[in-house]
C-alpha atoms as a PDB file:
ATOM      1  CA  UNK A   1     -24.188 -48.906  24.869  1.00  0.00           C
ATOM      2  CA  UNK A   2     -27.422 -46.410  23.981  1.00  0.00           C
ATOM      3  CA  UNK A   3     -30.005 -47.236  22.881  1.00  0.00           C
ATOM      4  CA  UNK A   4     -30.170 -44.413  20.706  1.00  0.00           C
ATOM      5  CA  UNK A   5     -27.137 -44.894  18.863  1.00  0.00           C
ATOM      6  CA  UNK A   6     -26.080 -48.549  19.676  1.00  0.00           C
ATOM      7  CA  UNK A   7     -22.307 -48.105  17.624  1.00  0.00           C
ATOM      8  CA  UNK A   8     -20.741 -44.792  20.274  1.00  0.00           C
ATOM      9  CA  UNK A   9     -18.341 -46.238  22.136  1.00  0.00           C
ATOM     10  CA  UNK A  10     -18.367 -46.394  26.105  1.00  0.00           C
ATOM     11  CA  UNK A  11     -14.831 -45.056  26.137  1.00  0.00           C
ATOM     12  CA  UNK A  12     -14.032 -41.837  24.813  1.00  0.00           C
ATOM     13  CA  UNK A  13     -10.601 -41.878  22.733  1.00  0.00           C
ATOM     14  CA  UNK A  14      -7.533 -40.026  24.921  1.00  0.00           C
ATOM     15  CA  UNK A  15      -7.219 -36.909  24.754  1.00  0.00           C
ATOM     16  CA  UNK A  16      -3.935 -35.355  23.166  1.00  0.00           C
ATOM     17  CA  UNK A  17      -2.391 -32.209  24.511  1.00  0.00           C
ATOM     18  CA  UNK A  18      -3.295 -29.264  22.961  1.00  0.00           C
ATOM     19  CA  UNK A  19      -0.857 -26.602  22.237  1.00  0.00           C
ATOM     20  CA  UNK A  20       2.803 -27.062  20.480  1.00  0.00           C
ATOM     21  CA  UNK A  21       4.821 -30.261  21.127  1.00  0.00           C
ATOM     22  CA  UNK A  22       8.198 -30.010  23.308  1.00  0.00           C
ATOM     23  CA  UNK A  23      10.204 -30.112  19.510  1.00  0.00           C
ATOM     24  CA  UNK A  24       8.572 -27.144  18.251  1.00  0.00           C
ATOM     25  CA  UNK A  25       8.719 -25.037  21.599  1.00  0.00           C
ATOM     26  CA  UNK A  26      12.632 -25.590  21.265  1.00  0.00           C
ATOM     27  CA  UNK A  27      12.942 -24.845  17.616  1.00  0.00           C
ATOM     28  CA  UNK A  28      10.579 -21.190  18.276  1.00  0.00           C
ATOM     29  CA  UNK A  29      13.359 -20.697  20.941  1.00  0.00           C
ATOM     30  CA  UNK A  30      16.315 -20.907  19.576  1.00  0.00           C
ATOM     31  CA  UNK A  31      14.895 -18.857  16.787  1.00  0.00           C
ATOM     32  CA  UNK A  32      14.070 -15.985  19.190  1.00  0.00           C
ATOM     33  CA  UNK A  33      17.809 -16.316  20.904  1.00  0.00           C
ATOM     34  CA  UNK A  34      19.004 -16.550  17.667  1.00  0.00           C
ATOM     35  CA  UNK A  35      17.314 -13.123  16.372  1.00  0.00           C
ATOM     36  CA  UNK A  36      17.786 -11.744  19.731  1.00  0.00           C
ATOM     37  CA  UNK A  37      21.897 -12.005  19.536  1.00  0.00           C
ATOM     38  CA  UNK A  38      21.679 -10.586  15.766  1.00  0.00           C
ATOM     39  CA  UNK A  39      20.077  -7.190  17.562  1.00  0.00           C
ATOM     40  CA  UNK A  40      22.639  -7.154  20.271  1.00  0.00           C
ATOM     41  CA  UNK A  41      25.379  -8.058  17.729  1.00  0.00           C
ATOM     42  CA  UNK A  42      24.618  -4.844  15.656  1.00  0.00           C
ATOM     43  CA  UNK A  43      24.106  -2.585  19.136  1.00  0.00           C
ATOM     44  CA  UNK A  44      27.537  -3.154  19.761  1.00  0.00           C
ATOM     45  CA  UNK A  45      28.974  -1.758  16.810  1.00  0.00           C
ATOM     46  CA  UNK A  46      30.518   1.391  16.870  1.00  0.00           C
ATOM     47  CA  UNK A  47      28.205   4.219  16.774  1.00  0.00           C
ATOM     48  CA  UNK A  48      30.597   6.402  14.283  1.00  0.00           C
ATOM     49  CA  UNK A  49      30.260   3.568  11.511  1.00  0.00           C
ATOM     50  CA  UNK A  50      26.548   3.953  11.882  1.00  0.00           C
ATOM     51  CA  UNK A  51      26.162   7.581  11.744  1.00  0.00           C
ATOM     52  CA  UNK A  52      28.655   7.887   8.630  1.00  0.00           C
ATOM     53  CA  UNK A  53      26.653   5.529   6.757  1.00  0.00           C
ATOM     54  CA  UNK A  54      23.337   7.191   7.821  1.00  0.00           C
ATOM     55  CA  UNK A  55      25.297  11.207   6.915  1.00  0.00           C
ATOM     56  CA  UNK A  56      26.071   9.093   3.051  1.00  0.00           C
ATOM     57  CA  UNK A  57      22.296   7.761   2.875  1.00  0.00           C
ATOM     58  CA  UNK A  58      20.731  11.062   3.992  1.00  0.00           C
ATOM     59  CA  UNK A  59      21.974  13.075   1.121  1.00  0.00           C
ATOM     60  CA  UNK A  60      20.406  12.217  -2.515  1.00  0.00           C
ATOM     61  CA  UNK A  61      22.207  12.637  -5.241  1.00  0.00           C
ATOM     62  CA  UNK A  62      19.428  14.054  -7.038  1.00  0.00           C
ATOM     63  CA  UNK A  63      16.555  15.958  -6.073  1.00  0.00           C
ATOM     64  CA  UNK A  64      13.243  14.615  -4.889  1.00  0.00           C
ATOM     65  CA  UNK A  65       9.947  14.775  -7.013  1.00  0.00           C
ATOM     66  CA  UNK A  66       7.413  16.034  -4.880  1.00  0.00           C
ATOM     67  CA  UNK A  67       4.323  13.669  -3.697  1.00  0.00           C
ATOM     68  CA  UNK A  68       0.988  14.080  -4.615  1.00  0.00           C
ATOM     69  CA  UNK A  69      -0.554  16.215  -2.325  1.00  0.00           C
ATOM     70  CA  UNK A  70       2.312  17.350  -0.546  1.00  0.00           C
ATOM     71  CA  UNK A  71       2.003  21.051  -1.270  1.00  0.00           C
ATOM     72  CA  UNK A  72      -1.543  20.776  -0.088  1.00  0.00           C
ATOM     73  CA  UNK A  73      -2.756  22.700   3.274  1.00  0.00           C
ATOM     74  CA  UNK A  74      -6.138  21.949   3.695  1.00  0.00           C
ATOM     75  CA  UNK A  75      -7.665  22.942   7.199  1.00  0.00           C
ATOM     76  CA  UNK A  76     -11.245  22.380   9.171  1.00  0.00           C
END
């Protein structure tokens, strides 16, 4: 005991381990594996089914408005 502060205990409580527990380091895992076949998945498509759906995307139907600023050349 102190004799300061007579009610502290002599034994500190046990300390618990900081960080994630064991469940949660498995669940962030499979998570990652899981995300990690999606990208793989979708690198093994075809290439030609990508780059005809990029060629239909590319081309608007109508014509762009232009930005704000975008006709702007302003040099220092």
């Amino acid at each position: 005991m102190s004799a300061i502060r007579p009610d502290i205990p002599q034994t500190l409580p046990a300390l618990t381990p900081a960080g994630p527990s064991a469940q949660a380091k498995a669940a962030q895992a499979a998570f990652f594996r899981a995300a990690l076949n999606e990208v793989q998945a979708a690198q093994t498509r075809p290439q030609a089914a990508q780059t005809l759906q990029t060629a239909q995307t590319s081309e608007p139907d109508s014509p762009r408005l232009p930005r704000l600023g975008q006709l702007l050349d302003i040099r220092v």
